[in-house]
C-alpha atoms as a PDB file:
ATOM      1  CA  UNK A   1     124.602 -71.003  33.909  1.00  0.00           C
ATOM      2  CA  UNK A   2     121.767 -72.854  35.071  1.00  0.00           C
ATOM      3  CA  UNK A   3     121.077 -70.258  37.296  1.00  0.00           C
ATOM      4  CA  UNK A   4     120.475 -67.909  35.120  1.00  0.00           C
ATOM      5  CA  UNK A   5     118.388 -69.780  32.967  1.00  0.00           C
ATOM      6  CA  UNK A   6     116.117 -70.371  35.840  1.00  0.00           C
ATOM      7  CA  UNK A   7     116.248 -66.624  36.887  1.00  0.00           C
ATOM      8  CA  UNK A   8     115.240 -66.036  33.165  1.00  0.00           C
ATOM      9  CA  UNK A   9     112.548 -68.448  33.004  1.00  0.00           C
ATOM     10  CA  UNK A  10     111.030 -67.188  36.261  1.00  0.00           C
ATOM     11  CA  UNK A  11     110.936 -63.935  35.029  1.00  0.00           C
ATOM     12  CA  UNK A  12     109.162 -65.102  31.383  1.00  0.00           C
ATOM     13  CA  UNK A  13     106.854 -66.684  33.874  1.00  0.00           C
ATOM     14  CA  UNK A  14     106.132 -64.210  35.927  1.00  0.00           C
ATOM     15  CA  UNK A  15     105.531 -61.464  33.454  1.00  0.00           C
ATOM     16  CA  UNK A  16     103.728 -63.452  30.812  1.00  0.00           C
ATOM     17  CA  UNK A  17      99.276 -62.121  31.712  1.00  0.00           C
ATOM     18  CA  UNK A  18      97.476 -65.858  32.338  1.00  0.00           C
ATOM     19  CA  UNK A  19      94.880 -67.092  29.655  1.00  0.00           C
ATOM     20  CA  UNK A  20      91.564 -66.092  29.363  1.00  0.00           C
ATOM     21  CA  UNK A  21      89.342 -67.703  29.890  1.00  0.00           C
ATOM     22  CA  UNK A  22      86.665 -66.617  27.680  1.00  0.00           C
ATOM     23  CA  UNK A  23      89.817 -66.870  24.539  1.00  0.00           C
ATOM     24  CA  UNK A  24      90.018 -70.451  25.704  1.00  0.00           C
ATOM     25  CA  UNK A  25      85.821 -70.965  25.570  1.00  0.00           C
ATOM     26  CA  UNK A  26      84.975 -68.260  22.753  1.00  0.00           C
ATOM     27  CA  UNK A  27      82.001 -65.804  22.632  1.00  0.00           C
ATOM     28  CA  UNK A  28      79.342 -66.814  24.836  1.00  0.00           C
ATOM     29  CA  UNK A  29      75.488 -66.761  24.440  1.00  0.00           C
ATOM     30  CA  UNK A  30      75.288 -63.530  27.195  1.00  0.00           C
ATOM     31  CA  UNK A  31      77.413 -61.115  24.355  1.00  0.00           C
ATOM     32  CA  UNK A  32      75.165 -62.038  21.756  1.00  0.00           C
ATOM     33  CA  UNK A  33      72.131 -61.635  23.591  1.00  0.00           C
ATOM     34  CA  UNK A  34      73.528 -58.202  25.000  1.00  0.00           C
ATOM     35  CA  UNK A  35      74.669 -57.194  21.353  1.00  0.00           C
ATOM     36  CA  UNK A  36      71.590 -57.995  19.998  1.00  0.00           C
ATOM     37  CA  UNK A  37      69.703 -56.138  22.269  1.00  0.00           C
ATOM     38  CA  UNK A  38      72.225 -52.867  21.029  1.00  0.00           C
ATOM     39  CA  UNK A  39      71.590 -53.403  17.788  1.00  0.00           C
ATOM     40  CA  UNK A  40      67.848 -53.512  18.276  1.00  0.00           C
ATOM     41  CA  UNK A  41      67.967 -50.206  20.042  1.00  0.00           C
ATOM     42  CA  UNK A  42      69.895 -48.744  17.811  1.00  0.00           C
ATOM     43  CA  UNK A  43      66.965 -49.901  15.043  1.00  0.00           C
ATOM     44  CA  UNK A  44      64.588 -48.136  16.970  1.00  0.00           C
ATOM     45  CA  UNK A  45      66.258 -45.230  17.461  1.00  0.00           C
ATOM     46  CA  UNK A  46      67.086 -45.318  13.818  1.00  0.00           C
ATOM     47  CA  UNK A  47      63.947 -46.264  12.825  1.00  0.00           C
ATOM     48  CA  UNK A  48      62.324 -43.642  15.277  1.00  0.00           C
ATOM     49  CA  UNK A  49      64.487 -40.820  13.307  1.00  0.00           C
ATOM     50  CA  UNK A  50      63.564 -41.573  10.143  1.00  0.00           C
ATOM     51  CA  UNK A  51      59.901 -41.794  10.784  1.00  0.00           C
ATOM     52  CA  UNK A  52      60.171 -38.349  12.372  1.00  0.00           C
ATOM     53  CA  UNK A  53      62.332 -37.367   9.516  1.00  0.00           C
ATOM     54  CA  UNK A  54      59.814 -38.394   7.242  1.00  0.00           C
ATOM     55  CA  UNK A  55      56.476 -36.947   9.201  1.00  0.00           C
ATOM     56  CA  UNK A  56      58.123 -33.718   9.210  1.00  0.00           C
ATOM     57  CA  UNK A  57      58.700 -33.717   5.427  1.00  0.00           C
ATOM     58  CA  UNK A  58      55.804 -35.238   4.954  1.00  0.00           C
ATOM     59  CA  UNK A  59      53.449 -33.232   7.197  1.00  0.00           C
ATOM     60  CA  UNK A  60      55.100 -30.014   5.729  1.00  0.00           C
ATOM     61  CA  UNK A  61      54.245 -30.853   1.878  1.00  0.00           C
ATOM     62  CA  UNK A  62      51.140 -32.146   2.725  1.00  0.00           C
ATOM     63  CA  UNK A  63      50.139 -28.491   4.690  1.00  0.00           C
ATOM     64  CA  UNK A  64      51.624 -26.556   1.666  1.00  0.00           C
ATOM     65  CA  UNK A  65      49.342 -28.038  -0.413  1.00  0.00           C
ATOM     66  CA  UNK A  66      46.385 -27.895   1.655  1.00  0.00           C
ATOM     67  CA  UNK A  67      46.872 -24.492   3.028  1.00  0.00           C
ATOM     68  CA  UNK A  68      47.281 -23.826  -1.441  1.00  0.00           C
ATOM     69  CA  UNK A  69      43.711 -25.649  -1.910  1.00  0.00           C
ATOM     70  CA  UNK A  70      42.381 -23.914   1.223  1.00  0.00           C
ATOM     71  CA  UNK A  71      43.194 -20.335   0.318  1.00  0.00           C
ATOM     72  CA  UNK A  72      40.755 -20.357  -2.553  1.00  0.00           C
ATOM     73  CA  UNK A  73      38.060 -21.844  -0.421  1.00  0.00           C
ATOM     74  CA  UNK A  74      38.736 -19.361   2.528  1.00  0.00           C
ATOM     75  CA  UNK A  75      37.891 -16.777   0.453  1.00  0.00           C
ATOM     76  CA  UNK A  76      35.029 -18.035  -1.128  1.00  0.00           C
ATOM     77  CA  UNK A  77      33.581 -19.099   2.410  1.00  0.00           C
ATOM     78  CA  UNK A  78      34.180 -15.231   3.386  1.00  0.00           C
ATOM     79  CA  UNK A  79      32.448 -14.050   0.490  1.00  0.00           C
ATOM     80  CA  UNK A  80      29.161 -16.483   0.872  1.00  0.00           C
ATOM     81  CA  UNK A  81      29.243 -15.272   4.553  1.00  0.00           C
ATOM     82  CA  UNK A  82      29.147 -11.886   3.326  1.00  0.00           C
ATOM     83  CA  UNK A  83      26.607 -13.007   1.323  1.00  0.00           C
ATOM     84  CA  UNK A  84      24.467 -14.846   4.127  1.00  0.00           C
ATOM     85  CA  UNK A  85      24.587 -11.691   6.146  1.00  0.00           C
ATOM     86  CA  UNK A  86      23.294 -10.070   3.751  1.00  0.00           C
ATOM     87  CA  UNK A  87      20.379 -12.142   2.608  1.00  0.00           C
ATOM     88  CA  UNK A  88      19.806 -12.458   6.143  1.00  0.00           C
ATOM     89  CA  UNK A  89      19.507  -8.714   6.223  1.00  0.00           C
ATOM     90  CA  UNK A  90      17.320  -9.003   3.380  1.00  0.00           C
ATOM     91  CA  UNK A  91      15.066 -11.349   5.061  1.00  0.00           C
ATOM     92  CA  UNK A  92      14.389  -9.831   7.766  1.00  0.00           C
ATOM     93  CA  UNK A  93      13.435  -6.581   5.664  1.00  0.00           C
ATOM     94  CA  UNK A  94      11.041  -8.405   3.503  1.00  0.00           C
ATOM     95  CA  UNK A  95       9.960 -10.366   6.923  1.00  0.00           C
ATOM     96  CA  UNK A  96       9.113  -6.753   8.043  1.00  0.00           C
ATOM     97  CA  UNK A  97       7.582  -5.780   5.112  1.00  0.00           C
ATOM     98  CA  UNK A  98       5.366  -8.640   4.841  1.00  0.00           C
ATOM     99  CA  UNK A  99       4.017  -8.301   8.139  1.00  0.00           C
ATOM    100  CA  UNK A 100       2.938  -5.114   7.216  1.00  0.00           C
ATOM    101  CA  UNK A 101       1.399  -6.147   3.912  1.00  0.00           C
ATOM    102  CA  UNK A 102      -0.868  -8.807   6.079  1.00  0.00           C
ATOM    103  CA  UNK A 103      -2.199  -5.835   8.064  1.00  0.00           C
ATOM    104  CA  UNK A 104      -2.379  -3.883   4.902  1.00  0.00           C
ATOM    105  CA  UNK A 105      -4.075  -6.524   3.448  1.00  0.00           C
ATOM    106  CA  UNK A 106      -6.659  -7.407   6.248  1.00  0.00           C
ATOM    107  CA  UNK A 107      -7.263  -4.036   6.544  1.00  0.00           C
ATOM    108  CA  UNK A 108      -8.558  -3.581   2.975  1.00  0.00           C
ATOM    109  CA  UNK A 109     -10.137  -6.948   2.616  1.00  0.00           C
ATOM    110  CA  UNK A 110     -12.269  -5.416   5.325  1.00  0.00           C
ATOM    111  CA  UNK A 111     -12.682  -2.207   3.621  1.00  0.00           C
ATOM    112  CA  UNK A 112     -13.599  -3.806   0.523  1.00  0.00           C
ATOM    113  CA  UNK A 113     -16.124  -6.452   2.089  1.00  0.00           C
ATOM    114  CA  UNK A 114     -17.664  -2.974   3.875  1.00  0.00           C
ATOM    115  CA  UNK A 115     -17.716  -1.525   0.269  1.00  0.00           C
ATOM    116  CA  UNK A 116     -18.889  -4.413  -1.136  1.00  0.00           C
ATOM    117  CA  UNK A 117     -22.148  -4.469   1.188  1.00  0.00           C
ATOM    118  CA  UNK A 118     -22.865  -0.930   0.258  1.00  0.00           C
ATOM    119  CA  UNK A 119     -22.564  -1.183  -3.287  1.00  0.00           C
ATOM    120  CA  UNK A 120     -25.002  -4.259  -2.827  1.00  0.00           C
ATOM    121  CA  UNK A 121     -27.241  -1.963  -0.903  1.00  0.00           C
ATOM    122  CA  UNK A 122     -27.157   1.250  -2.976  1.00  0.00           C
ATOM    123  CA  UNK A 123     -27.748  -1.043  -5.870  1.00  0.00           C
ATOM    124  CA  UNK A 124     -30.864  -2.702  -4.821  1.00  0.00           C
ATOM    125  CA  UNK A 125     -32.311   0.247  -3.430  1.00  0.00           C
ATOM    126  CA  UNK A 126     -31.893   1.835  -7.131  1.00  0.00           C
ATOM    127  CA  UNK A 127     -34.156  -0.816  -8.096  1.00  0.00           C
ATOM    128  CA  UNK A 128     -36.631  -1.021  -5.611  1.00  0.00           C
ATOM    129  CA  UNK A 129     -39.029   0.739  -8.616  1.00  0.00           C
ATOM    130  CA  UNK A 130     -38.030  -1.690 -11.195  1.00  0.00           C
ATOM    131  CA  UNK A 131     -40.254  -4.548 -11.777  1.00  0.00           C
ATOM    132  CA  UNK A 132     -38.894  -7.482 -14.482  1.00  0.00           C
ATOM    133  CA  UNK A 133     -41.220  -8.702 -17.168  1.00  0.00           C
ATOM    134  CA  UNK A 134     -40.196 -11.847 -18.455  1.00  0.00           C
ATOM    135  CA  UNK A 135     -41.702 -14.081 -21.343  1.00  0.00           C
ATOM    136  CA  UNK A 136     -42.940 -11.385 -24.196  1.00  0.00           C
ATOM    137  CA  UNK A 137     -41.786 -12.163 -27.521  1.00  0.00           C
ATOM    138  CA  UNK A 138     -38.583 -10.101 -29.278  1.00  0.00           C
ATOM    139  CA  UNK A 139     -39.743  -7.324 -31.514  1.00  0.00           C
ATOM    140  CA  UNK A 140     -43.538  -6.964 -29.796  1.00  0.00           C
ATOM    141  CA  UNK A 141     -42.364  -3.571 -28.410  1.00  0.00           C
ATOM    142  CA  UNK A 142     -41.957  -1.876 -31.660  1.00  0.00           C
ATOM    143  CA  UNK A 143     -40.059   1.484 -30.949  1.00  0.00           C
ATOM    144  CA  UNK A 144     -41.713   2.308 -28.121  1.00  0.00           C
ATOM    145  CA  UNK A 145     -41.085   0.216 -25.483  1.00  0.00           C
ATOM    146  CA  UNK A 146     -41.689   2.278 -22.147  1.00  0.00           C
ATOM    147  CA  UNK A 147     -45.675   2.875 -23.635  1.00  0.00           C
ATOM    148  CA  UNK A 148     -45.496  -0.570 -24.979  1.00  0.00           C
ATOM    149  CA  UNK A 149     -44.506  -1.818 -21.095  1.00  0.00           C
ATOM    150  CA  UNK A 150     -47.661   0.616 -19.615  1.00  0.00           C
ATOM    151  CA  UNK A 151     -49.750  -0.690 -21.348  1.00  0.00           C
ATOM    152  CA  UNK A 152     -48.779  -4.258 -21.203  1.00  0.00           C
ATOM    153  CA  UNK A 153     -49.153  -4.197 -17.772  1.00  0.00           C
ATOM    154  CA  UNK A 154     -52.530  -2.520 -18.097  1.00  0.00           C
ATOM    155  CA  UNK A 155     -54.558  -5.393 -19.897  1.00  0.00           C
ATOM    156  CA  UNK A 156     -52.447  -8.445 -18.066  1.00  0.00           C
ATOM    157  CA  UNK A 157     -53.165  -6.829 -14.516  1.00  0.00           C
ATOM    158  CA  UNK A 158     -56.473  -4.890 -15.216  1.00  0.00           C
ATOM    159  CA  UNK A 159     -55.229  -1.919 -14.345  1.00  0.00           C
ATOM    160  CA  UNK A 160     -57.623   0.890 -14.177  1.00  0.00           C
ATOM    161  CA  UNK A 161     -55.185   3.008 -16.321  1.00  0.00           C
ATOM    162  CA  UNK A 162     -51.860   2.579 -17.501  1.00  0.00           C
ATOM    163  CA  UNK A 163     -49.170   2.721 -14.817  1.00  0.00           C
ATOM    164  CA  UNK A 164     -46.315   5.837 -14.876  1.00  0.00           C
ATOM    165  CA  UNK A 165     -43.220   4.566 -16.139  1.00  0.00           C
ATOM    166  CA  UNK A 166     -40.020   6.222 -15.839  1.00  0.00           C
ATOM    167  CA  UNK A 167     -38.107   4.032 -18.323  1.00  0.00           C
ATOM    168  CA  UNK A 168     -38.726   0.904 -20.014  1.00  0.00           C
ATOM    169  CA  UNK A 169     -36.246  -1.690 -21.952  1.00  0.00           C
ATOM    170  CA  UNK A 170     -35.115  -5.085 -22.717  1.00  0.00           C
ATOM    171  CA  UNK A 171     -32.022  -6.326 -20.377  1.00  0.00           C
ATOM    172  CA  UNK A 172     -28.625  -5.783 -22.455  1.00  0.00           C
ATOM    173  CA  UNK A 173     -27.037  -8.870 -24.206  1.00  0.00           C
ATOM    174  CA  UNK A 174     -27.536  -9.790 -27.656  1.00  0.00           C
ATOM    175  CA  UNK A 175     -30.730 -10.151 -29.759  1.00  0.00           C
ATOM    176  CA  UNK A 176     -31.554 -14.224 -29.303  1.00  0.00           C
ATOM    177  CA  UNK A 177     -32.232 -15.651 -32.791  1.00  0.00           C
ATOM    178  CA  UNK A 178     -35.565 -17.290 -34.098  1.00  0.00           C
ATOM    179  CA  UNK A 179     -36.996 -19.702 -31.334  1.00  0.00           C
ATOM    180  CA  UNK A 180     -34.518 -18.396 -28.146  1.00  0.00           C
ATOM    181  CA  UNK A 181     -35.902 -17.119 -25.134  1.00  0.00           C
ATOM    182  CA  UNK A 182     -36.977 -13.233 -25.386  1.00  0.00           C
ATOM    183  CA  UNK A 183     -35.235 -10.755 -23.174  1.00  0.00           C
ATOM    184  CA  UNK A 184     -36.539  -9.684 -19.882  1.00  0.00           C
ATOM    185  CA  UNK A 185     -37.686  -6.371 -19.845  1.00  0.00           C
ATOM    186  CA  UNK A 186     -36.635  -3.985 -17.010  1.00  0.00           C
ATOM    187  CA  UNK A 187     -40.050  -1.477 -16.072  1.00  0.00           C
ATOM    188  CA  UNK A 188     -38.711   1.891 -13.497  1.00  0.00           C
ATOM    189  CA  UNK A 189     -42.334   2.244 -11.978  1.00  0.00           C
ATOM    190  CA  UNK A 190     -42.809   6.245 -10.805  1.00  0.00           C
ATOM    191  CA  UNK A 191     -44.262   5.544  -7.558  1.00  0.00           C
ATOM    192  CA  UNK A 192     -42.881   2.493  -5.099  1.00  0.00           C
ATOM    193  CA  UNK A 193     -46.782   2.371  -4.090  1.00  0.00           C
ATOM    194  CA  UNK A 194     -47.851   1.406  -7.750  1.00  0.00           C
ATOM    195  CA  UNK A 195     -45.321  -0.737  -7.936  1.00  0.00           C
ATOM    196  CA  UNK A 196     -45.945  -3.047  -5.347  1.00  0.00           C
ATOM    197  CA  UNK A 197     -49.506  -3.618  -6.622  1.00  0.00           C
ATOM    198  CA  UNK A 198     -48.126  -4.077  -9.823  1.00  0.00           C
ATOM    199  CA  UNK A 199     -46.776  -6.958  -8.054  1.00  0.00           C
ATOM    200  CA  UNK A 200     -49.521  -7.758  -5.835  1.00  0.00           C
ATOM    201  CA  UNK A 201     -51.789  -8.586  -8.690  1.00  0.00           C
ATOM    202  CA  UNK A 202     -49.203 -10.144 -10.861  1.00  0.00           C
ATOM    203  CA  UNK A 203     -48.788 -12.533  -8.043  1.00  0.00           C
ATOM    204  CA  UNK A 204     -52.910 -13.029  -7.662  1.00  0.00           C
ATOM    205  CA  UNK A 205     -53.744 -13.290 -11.379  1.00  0.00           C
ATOM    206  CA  UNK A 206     -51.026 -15.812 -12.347  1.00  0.00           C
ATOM    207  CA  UNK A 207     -50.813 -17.133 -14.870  1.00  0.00           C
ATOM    208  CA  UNK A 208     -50.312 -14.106 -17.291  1.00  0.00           C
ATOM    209  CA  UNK A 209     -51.098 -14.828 -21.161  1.00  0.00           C
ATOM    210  CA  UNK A 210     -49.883 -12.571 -23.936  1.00  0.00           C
ATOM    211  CA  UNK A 211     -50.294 -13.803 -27.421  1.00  0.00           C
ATOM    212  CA  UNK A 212     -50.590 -17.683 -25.867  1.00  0.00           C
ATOM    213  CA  UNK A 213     -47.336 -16.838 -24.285  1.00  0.00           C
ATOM    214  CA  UNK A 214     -46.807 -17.280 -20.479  1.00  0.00           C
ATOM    215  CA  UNK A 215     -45.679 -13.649 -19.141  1.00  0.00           C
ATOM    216  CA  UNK A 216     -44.226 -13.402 -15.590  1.00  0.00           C
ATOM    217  CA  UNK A 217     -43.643  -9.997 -13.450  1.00  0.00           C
ATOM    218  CA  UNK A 218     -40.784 -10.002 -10.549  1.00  0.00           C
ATOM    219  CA  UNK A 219     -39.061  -7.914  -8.531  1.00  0.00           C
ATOM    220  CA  UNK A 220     -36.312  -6.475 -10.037  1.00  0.00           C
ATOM    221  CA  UNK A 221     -33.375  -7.598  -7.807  1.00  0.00           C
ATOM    222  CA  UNK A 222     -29.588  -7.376  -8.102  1.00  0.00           C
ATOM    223  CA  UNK A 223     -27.985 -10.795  -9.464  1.00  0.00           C
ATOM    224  CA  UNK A 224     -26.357 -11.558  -5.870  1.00  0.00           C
ATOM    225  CA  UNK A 225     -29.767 -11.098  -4.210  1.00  0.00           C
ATOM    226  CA  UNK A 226     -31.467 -13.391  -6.890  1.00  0.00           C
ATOM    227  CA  UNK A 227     -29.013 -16.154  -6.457  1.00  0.00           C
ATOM    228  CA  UNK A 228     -29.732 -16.058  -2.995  1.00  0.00           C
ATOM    229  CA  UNK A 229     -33.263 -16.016  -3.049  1.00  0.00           C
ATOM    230  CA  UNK A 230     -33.162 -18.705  -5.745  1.00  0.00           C
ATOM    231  CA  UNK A 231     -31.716 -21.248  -3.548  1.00  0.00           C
ATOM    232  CA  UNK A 232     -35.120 -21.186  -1.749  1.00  0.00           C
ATOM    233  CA  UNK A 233     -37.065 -22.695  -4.783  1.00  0.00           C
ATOM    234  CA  UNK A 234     -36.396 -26.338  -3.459  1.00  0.00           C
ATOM    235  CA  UNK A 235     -38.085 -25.286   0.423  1.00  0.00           C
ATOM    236  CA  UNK A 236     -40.296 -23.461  -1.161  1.00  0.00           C
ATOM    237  CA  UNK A 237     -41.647 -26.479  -3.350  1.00  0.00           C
ATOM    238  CA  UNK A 238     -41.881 -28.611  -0.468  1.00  0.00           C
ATOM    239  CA  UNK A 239     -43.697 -26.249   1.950  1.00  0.00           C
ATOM    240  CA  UNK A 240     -46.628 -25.342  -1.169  1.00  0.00           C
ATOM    241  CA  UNK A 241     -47.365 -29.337  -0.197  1.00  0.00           C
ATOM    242  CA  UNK A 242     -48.100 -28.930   3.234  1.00  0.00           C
ATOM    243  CA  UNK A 243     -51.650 -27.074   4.073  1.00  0.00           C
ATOM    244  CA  UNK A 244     -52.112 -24.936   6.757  1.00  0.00           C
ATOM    245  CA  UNK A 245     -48.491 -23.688   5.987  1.00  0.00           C
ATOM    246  CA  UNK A 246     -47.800 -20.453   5.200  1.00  0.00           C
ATOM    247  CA  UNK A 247     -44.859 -19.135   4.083  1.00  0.00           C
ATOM    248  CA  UNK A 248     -43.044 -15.983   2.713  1.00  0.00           C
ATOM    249  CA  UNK A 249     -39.363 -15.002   1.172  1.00  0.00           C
ATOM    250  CA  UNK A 250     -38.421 -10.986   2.292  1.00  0.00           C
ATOM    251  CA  UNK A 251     -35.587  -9.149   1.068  1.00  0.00           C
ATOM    252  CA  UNK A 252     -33.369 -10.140   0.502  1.00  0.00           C
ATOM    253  CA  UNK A 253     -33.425 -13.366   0.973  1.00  0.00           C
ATOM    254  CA  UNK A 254     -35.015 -14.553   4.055  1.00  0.00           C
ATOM    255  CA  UNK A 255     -37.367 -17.301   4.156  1.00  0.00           C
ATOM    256  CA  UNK A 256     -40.178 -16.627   7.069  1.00  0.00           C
ATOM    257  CA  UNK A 257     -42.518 -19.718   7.792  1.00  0.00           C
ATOM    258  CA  UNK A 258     -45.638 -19.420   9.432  1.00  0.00           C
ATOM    259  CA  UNK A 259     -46.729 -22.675  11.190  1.00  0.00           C
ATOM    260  CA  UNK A 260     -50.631 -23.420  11.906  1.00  0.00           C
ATOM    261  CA  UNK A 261     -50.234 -22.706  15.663  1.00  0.00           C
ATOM    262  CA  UNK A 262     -49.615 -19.063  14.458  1.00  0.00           C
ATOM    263  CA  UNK A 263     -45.492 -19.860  15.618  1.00  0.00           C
ATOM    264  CA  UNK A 264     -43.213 -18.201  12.706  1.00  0.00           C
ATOM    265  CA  UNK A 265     -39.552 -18.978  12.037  1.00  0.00           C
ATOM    266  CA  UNK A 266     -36.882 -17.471   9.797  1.00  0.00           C
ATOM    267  CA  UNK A 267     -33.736 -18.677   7.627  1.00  0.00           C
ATOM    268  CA  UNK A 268     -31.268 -17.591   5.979  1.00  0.00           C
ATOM    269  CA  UNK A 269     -29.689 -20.806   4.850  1.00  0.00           C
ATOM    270  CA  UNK A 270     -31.115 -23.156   2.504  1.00  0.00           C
ATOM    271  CA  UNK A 271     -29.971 -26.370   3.870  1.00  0.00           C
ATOM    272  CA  UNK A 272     -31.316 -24.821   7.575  1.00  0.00           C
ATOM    273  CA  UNK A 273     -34.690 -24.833   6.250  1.00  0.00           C
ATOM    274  CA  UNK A 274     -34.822 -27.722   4.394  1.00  0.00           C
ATOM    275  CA  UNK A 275     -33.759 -29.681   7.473  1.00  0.00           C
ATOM    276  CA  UNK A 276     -36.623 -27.903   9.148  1.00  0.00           C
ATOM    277  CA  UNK A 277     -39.035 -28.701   7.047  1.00  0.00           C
ATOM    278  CA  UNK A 278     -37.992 -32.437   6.260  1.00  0.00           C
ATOM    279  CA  UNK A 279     -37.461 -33.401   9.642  1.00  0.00           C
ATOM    280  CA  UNK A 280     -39.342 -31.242  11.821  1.00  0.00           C
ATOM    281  CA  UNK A 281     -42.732 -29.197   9.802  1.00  0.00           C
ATOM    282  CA  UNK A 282     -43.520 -32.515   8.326  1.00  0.00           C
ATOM    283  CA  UNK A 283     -43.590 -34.409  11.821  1.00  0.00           C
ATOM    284  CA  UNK A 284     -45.721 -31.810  13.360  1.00  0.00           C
ATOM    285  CA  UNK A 285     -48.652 -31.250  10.077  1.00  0.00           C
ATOM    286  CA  UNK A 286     -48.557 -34.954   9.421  1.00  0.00           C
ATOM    287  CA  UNK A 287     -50.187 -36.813   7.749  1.00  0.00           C
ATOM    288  CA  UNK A 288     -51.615 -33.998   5.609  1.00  0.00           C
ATOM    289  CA  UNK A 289     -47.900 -32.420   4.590  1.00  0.00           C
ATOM    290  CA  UNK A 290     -46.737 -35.559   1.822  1.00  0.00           C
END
């Protein structure tokens, strides 16, 4: 009987597994640390997943609604290129065109400055007979003014007899009123001969008196010619003060001074002669040119 019970005991001892020894001790610090390290990889991967997850929705709504705002604008950015293309088009035309306008336009400005020049011409030489009378009082005339002009020009000039006018007449423009200047009169002479010693002795017998009245006979010239010529009054002032100086202004408006040596010199500008005369005529006649 004991035996047995030994035999039995053995066996219960031999079969029973020994203890752990982690059951005896518990969990140590190396699981947690390893499970912690699972469950923070499994975070991540979670966490990874969702953010995926989420772009994908998120990038998917986002391009639906931009590719909706976009479609309008695509179309209006084709139709504004259409319609850069074809002001560019348009440009270039009107580039074209102006180009040839400029040579259009240089060529006429030429043309016209040409035409200009002979208009100027053909208009003074129609009044290379005229001579203009200026200074006789409104109304003296009477209704004859052409034989009231002849013989005018008769008695002021001593004229052996009265001169041959074609035509005779006061300038146009409106009658002046009581005390305003008179109206030149504009004399065609018949012959260009006559005419120039009309002017010869208008110039030697100034001045010219009619009823107390100062009278005084020009040269008919055209209005662009006159405004030239008058820019010489100034030069022409200051040279009448220096003697020995002679001086003379030919059409149409060139100012020819004749120095005492006999040495001449010609201007066309104003401002040229002045400076001539100011700093270099008066240098050379001084002291009797003041």
């Amino acid at each position: 009987m004991e035996t047995r019970g030994k035999t039995e005991t053995g066996k219960v001892g031999r079969n029973k597994p020994p203890p752990s020894p982690e059951a005896d001790t518990g969990p140590g610090p190396d699981a947690s640390e390893r499970l912690l390290t699972r469950m923070e990889v499994m975070m991540e991967s979670m966490r990874t997943d969702i953010v995926k997850e989420f772009e994908q929705i998120v990038s998917g709504a986002v391009k639906k609604e931009i590719m909706a705002a976009l479609g309008p604008l695509e179309a209006k950015i084709t139709a504004q290129s259409e319609t850069i293309v074809s002001l560019e088009h348009t440009a270039n035309d009107h580039d074209s065109q102006l180009i040839s306008l400029q040579a259009t336009v240089a060529t006429l400005t030429d043309r016209v400055g040409s035409l200009s020049q002979k208009c100027e011409d053909l208009e003074g030489r129609s009044r290379r007979n005229n001579v203009r009378i200026i200074g006789v009082p409104e109304g003296s005339e009477g209704s004859r003014s052409t034989d009231f002009v002849a013989t005018l020009l008769r008695d002021l000039l001593g004229l052996d007899s009265k001169p041959v006018l074609d035509l005779a007449h006061r300038t146009l423009g409106p009658k002046p009123g009581d005390g305003g200047t008179p109206r030149p009169f504009i004399a065609r002479v018949n012959l260009f001969q006559q005419r120039n010693e009309i002017l010869r002795k208008a110039g030697a017998s100034a001045p010219l008196l009619y009823k107390g009245k100062r009278v005084s006979v020009f040269p008919d010239f055209t209005a662009t010619v006159s405004k030239k010529r008058a820019a010489f009054t100034k030069v022409k002032k200051e040279l009448r003060s220096c003697p020995g100086v002679k001086f003379g202004l030919f059409y149409p408006a060139v100012l020819r001074i004749t120095l005492p040596s006999g040495q001449n010199h010609k201007f066309e500008d104003p401002l040229l002669a002045m400076d001539f005369v100011e700093n270099r005529l008066k240098n050379m006649v001084a002291p009797d040119c003041v």
